[in-house]
N, C-alpha and C. Protein backbone atom coordinates (compact mmCIF):
# COMPACT_ATOMS: atom_id res chain seq x y z
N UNK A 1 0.85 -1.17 0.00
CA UNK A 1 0.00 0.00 0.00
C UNK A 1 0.89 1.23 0.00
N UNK A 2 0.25 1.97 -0.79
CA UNK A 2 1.42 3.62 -0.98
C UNK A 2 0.77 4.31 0.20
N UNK A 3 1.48 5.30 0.64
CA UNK A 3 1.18 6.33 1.31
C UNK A 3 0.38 7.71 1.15
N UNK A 4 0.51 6.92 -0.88
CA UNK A 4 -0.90 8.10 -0.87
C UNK A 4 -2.24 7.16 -0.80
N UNK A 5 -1.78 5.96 -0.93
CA UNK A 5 -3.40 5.40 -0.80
C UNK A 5 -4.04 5.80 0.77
N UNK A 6 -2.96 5.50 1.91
CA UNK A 6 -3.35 5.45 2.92
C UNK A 6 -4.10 6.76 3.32
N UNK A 7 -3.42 8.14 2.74
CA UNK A 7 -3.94 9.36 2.79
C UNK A 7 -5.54 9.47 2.53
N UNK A 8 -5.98 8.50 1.88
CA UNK A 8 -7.60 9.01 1.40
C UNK A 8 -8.21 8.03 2.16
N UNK A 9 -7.81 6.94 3.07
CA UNK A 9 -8.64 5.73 3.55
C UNK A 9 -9.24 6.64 4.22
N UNK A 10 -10.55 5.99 4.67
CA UNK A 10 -11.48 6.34 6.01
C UNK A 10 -12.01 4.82 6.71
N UNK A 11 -12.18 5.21 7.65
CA UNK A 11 -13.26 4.26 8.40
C UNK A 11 -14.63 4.38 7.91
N UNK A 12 -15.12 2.97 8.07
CA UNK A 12 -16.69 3.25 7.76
C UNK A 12 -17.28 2.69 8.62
N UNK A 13 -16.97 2.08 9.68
CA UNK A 13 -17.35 1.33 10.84
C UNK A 13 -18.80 1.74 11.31
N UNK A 14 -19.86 1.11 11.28
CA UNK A 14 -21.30 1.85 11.67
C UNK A 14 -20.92 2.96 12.83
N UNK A 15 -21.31 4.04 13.03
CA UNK A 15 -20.95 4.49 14.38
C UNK A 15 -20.15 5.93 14.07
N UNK A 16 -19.45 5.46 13.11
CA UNK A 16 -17.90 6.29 13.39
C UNK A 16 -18.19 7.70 12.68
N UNK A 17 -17.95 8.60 13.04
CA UNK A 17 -18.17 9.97 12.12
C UNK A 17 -16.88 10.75 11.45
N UNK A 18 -15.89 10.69 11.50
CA UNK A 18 -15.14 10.71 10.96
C UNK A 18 -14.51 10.06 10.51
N UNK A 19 -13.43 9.19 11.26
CA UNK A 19 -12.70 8.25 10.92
C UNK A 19 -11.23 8.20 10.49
N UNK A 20 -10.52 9.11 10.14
CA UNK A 20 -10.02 9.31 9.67
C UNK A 20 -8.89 10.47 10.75
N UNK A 21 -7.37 10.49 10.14
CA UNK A 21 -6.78 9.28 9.67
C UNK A 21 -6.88 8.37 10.24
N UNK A 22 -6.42 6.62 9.53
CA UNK A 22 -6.46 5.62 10.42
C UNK A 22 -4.78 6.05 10.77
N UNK A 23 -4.79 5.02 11.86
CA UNK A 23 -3.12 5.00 11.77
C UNK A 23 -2.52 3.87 11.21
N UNK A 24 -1.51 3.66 11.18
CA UNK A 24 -0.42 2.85 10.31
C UNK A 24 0.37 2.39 11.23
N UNK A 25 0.44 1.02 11.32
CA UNK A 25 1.30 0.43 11.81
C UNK A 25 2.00 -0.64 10.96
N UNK A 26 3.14 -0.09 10.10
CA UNK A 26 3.73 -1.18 9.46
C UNK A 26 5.00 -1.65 9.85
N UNK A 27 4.54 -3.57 9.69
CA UNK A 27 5.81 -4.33 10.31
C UNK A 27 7.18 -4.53 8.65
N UNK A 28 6.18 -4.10 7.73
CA UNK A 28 7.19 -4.54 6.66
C UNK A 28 7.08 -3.25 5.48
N UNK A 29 8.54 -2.53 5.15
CA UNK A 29 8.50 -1.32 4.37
C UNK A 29 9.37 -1.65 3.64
N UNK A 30 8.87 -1.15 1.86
CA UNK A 30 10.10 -1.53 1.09
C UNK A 30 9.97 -0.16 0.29
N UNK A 31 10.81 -0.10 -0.49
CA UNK A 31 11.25 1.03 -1.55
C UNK A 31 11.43 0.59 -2.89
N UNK A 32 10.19 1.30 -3.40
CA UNK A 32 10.92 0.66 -4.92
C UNK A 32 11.02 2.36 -5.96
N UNK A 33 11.32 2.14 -6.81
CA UNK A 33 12.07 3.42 -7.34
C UNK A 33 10.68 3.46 -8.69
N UNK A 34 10.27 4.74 -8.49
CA UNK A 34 9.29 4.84 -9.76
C UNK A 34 10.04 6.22 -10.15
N UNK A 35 9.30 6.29 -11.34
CA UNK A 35 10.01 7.45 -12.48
C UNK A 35 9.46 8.75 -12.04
N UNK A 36 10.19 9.71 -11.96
CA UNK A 36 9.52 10.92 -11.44
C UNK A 36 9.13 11.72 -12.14
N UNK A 37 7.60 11.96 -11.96
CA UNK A 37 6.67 12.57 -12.63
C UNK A 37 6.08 14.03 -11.62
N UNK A 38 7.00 15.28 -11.95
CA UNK A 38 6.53 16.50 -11.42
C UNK A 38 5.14 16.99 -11.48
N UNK A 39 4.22 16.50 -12.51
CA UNK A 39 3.10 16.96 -13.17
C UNK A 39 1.86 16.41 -12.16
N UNK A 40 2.37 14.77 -12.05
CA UNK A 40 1.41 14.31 -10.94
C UNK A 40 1.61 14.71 -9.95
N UNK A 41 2.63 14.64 -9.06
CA UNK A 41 2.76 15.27 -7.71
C UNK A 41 1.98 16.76 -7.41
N UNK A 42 2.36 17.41 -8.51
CA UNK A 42 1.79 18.94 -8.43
C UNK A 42 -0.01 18.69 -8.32
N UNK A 43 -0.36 17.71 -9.28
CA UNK A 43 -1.77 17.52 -8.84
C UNK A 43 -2.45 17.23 -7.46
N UNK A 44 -1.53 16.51 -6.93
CA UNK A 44 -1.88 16.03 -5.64
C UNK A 44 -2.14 16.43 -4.33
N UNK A 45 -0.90 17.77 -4.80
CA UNK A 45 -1.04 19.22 -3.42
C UNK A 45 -1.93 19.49 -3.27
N UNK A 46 -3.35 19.86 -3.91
CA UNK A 46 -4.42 19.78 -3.43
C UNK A 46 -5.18 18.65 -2.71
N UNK A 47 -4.73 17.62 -2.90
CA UNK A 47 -5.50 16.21 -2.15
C UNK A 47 -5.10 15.30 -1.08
N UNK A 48 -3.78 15.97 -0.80
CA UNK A 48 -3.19 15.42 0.50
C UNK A 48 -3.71 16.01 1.22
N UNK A 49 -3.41 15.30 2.38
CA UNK A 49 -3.69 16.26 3.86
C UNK A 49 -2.17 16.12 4.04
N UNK A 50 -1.75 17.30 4.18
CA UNK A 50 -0.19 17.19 4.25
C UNK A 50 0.55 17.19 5.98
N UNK A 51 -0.11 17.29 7.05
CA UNK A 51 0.08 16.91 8.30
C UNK A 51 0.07 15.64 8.29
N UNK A 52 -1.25 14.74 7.65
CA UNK A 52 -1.09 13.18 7.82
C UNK A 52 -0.23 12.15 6.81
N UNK A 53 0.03 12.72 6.26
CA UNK A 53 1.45 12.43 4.85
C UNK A 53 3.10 12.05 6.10
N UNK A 54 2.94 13.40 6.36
CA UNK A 54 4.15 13.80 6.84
C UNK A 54 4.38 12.70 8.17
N UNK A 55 3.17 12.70 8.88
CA UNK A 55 3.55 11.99 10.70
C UNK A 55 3.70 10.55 9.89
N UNK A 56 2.42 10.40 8.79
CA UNK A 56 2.95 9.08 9.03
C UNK A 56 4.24 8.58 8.17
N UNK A 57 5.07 9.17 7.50
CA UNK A 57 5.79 9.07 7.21
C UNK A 57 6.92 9.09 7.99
N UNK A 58 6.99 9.93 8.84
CA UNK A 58 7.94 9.98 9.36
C UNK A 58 7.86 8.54 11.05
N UNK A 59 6.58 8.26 11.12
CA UNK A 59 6.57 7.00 12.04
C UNK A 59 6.96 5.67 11.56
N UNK A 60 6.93 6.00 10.09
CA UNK A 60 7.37 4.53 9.44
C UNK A 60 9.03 4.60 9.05
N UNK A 61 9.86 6.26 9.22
CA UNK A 61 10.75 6.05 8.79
C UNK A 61 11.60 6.58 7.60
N UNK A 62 10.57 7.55 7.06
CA UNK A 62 10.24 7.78 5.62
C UNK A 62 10.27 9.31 5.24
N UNK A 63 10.58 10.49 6.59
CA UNK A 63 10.16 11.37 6.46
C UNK A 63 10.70 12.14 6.89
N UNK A 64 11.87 11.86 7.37
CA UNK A 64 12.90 12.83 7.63
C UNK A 64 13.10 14.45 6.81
N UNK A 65 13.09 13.64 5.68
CA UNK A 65 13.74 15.39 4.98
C UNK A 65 12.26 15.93 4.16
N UNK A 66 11.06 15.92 5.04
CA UNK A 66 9.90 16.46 4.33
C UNK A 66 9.63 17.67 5.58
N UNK A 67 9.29 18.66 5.04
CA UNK A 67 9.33 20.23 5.92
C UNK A 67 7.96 19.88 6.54
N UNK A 68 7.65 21.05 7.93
CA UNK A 68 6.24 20.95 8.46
C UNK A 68 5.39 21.27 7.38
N UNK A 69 5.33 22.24 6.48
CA UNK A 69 4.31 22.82 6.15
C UNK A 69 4.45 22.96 4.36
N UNK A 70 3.81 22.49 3.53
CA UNK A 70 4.17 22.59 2.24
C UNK A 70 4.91 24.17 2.01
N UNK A 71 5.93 24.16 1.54
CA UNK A 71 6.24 25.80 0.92
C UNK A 71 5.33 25.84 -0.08
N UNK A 72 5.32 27.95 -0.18
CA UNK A 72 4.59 28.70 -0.49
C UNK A 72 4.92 28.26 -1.99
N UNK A 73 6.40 27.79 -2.82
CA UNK A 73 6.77 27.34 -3.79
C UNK A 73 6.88 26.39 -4.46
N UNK A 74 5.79 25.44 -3.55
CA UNK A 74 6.05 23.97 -3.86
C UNK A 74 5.68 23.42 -5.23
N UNK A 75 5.08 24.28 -6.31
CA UNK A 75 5.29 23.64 -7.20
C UNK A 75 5.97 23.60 -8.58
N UNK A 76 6.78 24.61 -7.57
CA UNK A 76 8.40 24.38 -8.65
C UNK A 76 9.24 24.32 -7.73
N UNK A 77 9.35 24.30 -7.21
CA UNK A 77 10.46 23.51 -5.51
C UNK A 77 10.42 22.02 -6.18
N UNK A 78 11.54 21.94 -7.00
CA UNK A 78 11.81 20.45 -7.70
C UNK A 78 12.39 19.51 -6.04
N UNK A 79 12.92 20.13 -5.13
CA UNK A 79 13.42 19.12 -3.94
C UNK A 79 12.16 18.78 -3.54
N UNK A 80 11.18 19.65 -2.67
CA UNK A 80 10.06 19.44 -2.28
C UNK A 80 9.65 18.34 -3.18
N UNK A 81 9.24 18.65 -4.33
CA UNK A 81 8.35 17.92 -5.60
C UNK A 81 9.01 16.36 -4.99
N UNK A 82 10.10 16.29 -5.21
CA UNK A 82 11.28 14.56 -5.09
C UNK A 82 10.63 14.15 -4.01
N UNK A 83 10.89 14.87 -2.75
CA UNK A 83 10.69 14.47 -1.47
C UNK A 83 9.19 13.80 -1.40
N UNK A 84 8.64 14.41 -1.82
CA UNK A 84 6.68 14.34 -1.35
C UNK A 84 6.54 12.97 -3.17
N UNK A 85 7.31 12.82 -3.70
CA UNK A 85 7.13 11.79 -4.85
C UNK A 85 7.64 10.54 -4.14
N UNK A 86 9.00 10.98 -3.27
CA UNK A 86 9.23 9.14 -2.94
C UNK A 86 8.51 8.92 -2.04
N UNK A 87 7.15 9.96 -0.87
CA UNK A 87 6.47 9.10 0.30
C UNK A 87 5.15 9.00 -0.27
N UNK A 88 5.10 9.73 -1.16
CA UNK A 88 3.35 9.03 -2.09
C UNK A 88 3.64 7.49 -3.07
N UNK A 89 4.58 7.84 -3.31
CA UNK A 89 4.79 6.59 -4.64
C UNK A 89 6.12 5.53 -4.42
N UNK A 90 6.99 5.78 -3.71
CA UNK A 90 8.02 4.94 -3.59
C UNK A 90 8.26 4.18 -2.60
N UNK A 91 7.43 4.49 -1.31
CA UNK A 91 7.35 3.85 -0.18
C UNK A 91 6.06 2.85 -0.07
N UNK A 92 6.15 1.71 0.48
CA UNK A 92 5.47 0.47 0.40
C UNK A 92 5.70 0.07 1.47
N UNK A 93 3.96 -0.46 2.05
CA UNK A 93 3.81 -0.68 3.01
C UNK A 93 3.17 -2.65 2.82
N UNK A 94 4.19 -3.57 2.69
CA UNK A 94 3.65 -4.54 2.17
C UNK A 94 3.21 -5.50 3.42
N UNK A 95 3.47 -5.02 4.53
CA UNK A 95 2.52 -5.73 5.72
C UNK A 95 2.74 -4.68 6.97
N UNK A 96 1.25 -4.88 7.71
CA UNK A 96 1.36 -3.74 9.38
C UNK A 96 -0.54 -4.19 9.04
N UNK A 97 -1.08 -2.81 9.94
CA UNK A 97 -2.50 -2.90 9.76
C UNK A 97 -2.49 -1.35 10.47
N UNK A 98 -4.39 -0.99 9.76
CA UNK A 98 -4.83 0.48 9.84
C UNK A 98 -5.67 0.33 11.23
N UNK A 99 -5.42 1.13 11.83
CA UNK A 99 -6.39 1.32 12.87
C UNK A 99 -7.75 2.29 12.99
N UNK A 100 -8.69 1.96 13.25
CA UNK A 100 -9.43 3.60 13.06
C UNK A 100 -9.58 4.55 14.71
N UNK A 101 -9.17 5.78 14.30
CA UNK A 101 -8.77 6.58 15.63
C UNK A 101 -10.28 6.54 16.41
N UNK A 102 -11.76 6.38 15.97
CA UNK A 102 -12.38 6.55 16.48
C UNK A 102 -13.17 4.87 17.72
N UNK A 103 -12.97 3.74 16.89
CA UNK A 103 -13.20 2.57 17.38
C UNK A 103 -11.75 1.17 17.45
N UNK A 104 -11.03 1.89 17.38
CA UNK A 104 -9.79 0.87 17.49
C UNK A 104 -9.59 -0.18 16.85
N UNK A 105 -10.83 -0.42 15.55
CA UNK A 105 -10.88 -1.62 14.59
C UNK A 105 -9.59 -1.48 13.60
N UNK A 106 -9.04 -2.59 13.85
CA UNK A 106 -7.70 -2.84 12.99
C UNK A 106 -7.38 -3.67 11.89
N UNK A 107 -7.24 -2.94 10.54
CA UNK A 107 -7.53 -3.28 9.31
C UNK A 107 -6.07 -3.95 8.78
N UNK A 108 -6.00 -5.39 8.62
CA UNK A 108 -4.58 -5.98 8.15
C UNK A 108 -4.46 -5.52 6.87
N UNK A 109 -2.86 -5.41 6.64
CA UNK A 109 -2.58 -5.21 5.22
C UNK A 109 -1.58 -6.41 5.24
N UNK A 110 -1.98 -6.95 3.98
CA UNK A 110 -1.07 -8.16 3.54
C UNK A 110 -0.64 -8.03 2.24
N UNK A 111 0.96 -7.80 2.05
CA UNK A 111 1.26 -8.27 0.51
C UNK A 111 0.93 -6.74 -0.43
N UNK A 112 0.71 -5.95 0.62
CA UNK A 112 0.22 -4.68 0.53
C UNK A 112 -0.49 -4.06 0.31
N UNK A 113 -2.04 -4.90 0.36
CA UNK A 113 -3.42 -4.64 0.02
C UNK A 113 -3.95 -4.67 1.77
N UNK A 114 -4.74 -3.43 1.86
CA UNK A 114 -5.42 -3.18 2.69
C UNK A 114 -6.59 -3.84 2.93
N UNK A 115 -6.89 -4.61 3.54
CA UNK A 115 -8.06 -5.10 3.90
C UNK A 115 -9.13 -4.66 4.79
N UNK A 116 -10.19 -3.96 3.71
CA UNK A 116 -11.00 -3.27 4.62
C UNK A 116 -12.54 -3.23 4.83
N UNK A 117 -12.66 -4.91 4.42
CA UNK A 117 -13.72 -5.22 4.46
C UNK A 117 -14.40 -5.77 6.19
N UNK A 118 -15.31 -4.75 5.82
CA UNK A 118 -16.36 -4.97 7.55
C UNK A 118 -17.06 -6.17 7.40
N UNK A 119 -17.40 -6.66 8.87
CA UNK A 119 -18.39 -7.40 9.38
C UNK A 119 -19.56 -6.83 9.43
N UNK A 120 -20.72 -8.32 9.15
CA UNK A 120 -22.08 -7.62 9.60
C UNK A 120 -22.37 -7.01 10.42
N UNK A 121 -21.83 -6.90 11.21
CA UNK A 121 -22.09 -5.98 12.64
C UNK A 121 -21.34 -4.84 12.37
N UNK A 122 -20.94 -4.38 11.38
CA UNK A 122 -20.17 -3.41 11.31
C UNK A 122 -20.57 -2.38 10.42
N UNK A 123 -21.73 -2.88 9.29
CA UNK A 123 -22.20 -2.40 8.25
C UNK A 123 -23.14 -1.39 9.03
């Protein structure tokens, strides 16, 4: 699972009103190298939440050289652009599980697919 997927998950747990973020607990992180594409990233600044990018990146390990707060230049800030390309797209989360902050239900990821299918009691 990428770290931008994790950015848009929610909880849907009957009950829950937000949900969101879950947290991330991954036991297994790999890196694989994708081609860098400035054009997508720049799209994306609007669709991150860039506080929950950043923590969880940096709890998995991943996030050292990403600033608190997007710069005012970020989308020609080619470092920025790199930085925020390898924790959306290059970082892999191929086992841990999501938690949801509001009911503590904990979603396995295996092989790096999130599993986030509820129980009847959950619908």
């Amino acid at each position: 699972m990428k770290l931008l997927t994790h950015n848009m998950l929610k909880s849907h747990v009957k009950g829950v009103k937000d949900g969101y973020p879950l947290r991330l607990s991954a036991s297994k992180v790999e890196l694989k190298e994708v081609t860098f594409n400035a054009d997508f990233v720049v799209r994306m600044l609007d669709r991150i939440v860039w506080p929950v990018l950043r923590q969880t990146a940096i709890e998995i390990g991943q996030g050292d050289n990403l600033p608190t707060d997007i710069p005012a230049d970020a989308a020609t800030n080619e470092e920025f652009l790199r930085a925020m390309h390898h924790v959306l797209l290059e970082v892999l989360v191929l086992e841990g599980e999501l938690e949801c902050p509001e009911t503590g239900r904990k979603f396995p990821i295996k092989k790096g697919i999130p599993n986030m299918l509820l129980d009847e009691d959950e619908v």
